[in-house]
Protein backbone atom coordinates (compact mmCIF):
# COMPACT_ATOMS: atom_id res chain seq x y z
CA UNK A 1 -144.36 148.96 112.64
CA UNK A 2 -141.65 151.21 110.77
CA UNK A 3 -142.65 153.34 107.64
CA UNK A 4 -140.48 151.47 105.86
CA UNK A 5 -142.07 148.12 106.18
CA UNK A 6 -145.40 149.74 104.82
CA UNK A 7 -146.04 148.69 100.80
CA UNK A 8 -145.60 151.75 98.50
CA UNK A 9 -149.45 151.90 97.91
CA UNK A 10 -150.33 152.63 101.62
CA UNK A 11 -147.47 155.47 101.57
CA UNK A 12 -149.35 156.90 98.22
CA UNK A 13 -152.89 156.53 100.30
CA UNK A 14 -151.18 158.12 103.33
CA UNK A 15 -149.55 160.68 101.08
CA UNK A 16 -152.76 161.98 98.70
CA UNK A 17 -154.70 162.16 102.21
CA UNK A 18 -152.01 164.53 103.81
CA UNK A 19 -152.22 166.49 100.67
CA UNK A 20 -155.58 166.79 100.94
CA UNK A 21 -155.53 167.98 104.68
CA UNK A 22 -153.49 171.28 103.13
CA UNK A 23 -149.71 169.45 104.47
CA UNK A 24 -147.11 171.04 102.14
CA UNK A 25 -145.49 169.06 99.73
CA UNK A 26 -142.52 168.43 101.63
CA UNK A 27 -144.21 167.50 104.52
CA UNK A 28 -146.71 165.09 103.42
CA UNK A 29 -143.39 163.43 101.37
CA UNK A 30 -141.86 163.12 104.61
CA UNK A 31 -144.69 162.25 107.08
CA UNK A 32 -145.61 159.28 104.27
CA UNK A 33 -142.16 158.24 103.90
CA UNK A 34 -141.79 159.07 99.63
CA UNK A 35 -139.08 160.50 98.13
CA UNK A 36 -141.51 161.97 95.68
CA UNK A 37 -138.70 162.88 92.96
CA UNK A 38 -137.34 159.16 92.85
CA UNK A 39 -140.69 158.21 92.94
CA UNK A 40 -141.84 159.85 89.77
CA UNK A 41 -138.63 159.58 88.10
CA UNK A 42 -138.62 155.70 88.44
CA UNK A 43 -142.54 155.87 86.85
CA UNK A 44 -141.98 158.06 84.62
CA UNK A 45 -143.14 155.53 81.96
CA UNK A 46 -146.55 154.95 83.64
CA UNK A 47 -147.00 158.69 83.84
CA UNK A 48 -146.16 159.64 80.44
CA UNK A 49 -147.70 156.49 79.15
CA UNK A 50 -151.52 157.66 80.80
CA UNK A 51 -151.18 160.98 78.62
């Protein structure tokens, strides 16, 4: 099965454990298949509503 056919909730589970496993950034971004920057930028509202 392609990344891309994977919900955006497993990418964020595959993305936080890659993080945690010392990846960089980039990589974990990349291995997960997020664009982290379009990511945030379309939920901005949900992060900036949690503060």
């Amino acid at each position: 099965m392609s990344i891309t056919h994977i919900k955006t909730k497993k990418k964020i589970e595959v993305f936080l454990r890659l993080l945690e496993k010392k990846e960089s950034l980039q990589d974990a971004c990349s291995k997960a298949g997020l664009d982290i920057k379009s990511y945030l930028l379309k939920n901005r509202h949900l992060l900036l509503k949690n503060k």
